[in-house]
C-alpha atoms as a PDB file:
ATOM      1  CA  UNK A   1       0.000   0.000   0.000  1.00  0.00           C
ATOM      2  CA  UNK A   2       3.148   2.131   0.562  1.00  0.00           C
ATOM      3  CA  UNK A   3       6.014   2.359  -2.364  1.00  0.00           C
ATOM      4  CA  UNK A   4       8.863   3.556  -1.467  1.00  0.00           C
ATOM      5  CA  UNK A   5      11.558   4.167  -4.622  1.00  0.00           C
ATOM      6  CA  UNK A   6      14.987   4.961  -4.276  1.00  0.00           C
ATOM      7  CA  UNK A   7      17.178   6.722  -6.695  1.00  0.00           C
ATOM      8  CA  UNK A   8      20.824   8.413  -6.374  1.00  0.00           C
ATOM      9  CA  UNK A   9      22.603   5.760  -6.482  1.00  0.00           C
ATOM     10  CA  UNK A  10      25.671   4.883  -9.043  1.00  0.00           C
ATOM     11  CA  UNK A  11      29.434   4.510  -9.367  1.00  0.00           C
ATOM     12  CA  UNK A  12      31.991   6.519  -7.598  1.00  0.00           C
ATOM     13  CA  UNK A  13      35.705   6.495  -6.518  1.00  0.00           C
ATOM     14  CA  UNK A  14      36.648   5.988  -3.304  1.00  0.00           C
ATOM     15  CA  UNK A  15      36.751   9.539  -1.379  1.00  0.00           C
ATOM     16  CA  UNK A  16      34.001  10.405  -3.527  1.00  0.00           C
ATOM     17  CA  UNK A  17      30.705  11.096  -2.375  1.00  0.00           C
ATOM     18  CA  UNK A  18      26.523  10.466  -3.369  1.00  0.00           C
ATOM     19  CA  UNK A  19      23.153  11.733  -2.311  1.00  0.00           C
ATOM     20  CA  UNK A  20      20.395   8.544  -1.788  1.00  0.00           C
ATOM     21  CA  UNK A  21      17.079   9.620  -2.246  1.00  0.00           C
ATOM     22  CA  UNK A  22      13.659   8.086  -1.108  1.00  0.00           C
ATOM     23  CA  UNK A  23      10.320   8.951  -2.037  1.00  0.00           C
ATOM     24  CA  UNK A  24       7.281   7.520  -0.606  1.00  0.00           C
ATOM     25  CA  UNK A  25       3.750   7.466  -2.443  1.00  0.00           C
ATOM     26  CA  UNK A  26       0.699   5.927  -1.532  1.00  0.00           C
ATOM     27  CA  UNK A  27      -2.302   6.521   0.679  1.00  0.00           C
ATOM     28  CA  UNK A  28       0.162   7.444   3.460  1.00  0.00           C
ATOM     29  CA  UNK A  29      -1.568   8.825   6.731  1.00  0.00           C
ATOM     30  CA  UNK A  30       1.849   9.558   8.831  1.00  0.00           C
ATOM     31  CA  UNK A  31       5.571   8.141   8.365  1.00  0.00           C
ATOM     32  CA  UNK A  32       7.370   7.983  11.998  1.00  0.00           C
ATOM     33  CA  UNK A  33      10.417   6.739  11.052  1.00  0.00           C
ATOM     34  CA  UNK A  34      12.403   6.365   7.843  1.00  0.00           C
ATOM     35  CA  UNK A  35      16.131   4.649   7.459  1.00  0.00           C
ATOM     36  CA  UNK A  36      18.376   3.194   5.010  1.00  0.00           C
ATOM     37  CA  UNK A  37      20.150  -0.116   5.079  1.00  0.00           C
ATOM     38  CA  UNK A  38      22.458  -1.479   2.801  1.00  0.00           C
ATOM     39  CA  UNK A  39      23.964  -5.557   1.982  1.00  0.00           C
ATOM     40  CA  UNK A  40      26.880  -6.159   0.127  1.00  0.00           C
ATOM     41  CA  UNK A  41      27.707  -9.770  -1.759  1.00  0.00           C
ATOM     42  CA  UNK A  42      27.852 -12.535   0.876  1.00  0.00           C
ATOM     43  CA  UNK A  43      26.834  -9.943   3.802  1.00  0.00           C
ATOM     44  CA  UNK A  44      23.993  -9.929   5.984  1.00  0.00           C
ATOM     45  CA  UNK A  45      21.400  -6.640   5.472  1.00  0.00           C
ATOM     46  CA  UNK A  46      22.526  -4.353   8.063  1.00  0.00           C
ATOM     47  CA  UNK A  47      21.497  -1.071   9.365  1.00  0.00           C
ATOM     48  CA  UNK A  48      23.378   2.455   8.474  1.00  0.00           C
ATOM     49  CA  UNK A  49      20.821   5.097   9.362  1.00  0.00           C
ATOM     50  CA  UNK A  50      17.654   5.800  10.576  1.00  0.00           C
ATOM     51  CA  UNK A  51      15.575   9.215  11.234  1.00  0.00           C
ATOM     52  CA  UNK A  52      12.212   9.915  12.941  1.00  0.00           C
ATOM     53  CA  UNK A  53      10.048  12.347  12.132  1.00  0.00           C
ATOM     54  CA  UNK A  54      11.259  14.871  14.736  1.00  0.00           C
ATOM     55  CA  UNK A  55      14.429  14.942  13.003  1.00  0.00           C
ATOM     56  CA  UNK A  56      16.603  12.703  15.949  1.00  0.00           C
ATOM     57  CA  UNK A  57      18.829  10.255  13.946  1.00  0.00           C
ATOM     58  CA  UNK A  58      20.773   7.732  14.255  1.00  0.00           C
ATOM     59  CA  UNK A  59      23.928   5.951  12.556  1.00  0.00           C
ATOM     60  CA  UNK A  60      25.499   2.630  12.673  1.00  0.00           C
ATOM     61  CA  UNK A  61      29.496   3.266  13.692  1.00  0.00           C
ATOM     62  CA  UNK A  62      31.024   2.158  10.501  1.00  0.00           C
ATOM     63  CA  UNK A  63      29.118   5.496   8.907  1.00  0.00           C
ATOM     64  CA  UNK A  64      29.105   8.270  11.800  1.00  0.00           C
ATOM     65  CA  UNK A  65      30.927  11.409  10.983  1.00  0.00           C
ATOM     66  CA  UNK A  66      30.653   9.666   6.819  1.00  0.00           C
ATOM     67  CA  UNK A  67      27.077   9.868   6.218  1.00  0.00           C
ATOM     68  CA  UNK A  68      24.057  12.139   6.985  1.00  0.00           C
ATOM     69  CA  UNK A  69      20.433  11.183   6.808  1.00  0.00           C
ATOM     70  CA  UNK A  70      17.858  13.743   6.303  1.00  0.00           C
ATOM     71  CA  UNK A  71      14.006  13.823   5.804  1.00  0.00           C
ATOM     72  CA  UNK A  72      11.638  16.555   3.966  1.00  0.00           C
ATOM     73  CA  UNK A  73       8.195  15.050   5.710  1.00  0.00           C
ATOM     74  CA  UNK A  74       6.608  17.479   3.290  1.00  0.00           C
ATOM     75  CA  UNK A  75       7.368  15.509   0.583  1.00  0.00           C
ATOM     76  CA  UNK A  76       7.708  12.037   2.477  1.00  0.00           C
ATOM     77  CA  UNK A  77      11.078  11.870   1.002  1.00  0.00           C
ATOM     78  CA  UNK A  78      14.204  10.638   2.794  1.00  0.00           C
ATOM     79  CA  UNK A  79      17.884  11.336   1.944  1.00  0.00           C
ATOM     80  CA  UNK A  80      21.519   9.755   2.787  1.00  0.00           C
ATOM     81  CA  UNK A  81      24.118  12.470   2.093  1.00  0.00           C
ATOM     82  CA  UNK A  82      27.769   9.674   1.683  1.00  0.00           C
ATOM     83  CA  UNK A  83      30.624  11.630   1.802  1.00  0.00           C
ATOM     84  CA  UNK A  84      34.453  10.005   1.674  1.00  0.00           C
ATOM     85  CA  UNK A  85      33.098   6.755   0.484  1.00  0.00           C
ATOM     86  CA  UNK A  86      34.738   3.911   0.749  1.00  0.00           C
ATOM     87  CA  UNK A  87      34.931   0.358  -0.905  1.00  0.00           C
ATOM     88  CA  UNK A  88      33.567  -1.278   2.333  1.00  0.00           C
ATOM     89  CA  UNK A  89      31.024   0.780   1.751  1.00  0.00           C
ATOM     90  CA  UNK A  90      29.708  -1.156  -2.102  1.00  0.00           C
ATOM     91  CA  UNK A  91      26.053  -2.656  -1.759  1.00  0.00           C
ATOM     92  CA  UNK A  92      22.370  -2.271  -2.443  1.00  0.00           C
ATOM     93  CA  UNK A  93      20.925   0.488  -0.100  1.00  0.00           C
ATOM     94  CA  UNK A  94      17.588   0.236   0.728  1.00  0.00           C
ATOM     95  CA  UNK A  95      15.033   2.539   1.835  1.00  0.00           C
ATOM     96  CA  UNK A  96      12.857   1.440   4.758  1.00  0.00           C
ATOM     97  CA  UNK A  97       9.641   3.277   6.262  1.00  0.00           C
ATOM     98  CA  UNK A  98       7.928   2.831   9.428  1.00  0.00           C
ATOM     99  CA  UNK A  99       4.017   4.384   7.936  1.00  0.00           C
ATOM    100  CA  UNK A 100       0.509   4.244   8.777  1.00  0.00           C
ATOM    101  CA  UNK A 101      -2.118   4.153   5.722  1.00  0.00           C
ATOM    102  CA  UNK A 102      -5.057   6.453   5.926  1.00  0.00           C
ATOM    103  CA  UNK A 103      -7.296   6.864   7.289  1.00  0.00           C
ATOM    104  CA  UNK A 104      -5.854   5.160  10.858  1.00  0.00           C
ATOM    105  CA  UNK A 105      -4.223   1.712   9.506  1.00  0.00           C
ATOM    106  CA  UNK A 106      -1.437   0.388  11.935  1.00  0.00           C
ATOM    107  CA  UNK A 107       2.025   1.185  11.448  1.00  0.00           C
ATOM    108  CA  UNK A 108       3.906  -0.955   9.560  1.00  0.00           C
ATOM    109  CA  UNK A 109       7.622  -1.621   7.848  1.00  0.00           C
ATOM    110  CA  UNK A 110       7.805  -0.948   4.199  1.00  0.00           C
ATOM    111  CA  UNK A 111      11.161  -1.408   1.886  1.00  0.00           C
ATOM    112  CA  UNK A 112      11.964  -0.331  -1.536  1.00  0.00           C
ATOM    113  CA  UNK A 113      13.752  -2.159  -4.063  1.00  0.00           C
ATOM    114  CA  UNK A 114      17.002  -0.851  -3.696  1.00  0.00           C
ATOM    115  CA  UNK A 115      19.417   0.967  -5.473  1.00  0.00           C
ATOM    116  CA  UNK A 116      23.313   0.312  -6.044  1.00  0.00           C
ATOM    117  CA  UNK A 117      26.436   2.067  -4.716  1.00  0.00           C
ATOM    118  CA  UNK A 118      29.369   0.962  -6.178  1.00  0.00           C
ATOM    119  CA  UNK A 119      32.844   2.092  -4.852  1.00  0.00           C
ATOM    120  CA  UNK A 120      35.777   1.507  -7.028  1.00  0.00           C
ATOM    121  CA  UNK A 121      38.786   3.603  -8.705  1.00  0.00           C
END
């Protein structure tokens, strides 16, 4: 009932940086949390950021001073600012969104399909 599709993603050197973006569509009533999480080749899904909708946030370690995740709740859009990437950091991120459908549905976990970083020189 919620879509979420991510875009921004794409190849850069290491050092380099990218800008994740996540739109969400859909009869949405209220989004309380949004967060990106990425998996490499033979890795377990993990967790990089997450951000409610007052703004608080929160990063895994590997990431913290790296990335920044923002939200425009206006347009029920998240973002992942990457800066000084690194080749650790190659996988499918995916967009994740803790919403409610209108009129007064229960809150639930949505994903999108993903979108590819790849970090190489």
């Amino acid at each position: 009932q919620v879509q979420l599709m991510e875009s921004g993603g794409g190849l850069v050197q290491p050092g380099g940086s990218l800008r994740l973006s996540c739109a969400a569509s859909g009869s949405i009533n209220a989004i309380s949390a949004m967060g990106w999480y990425r998996q490499a080749p033979g890795k377990q899904r993990e967790l990089v950021a997450t951000i409610i909708k007052s703004g608080s946030t929160n990063y895994t370690d590997s990431v913290k001073g790296r990335f920044t995740i923002s939200r425009d709740n206006a347009k029920n859009t998240a973002y992942l600012q990457m800066n000084d990437l690194k080749p650790e950091d190659a996988a499918v991120y995916y967009c994740n969104a803790e919403a409610r459908t209108w009129p007064l549905g229960p809150f639930k976990m949505y994903w999108g399909q993903g979108t590819q970083v790849t970090v190489s020189s």
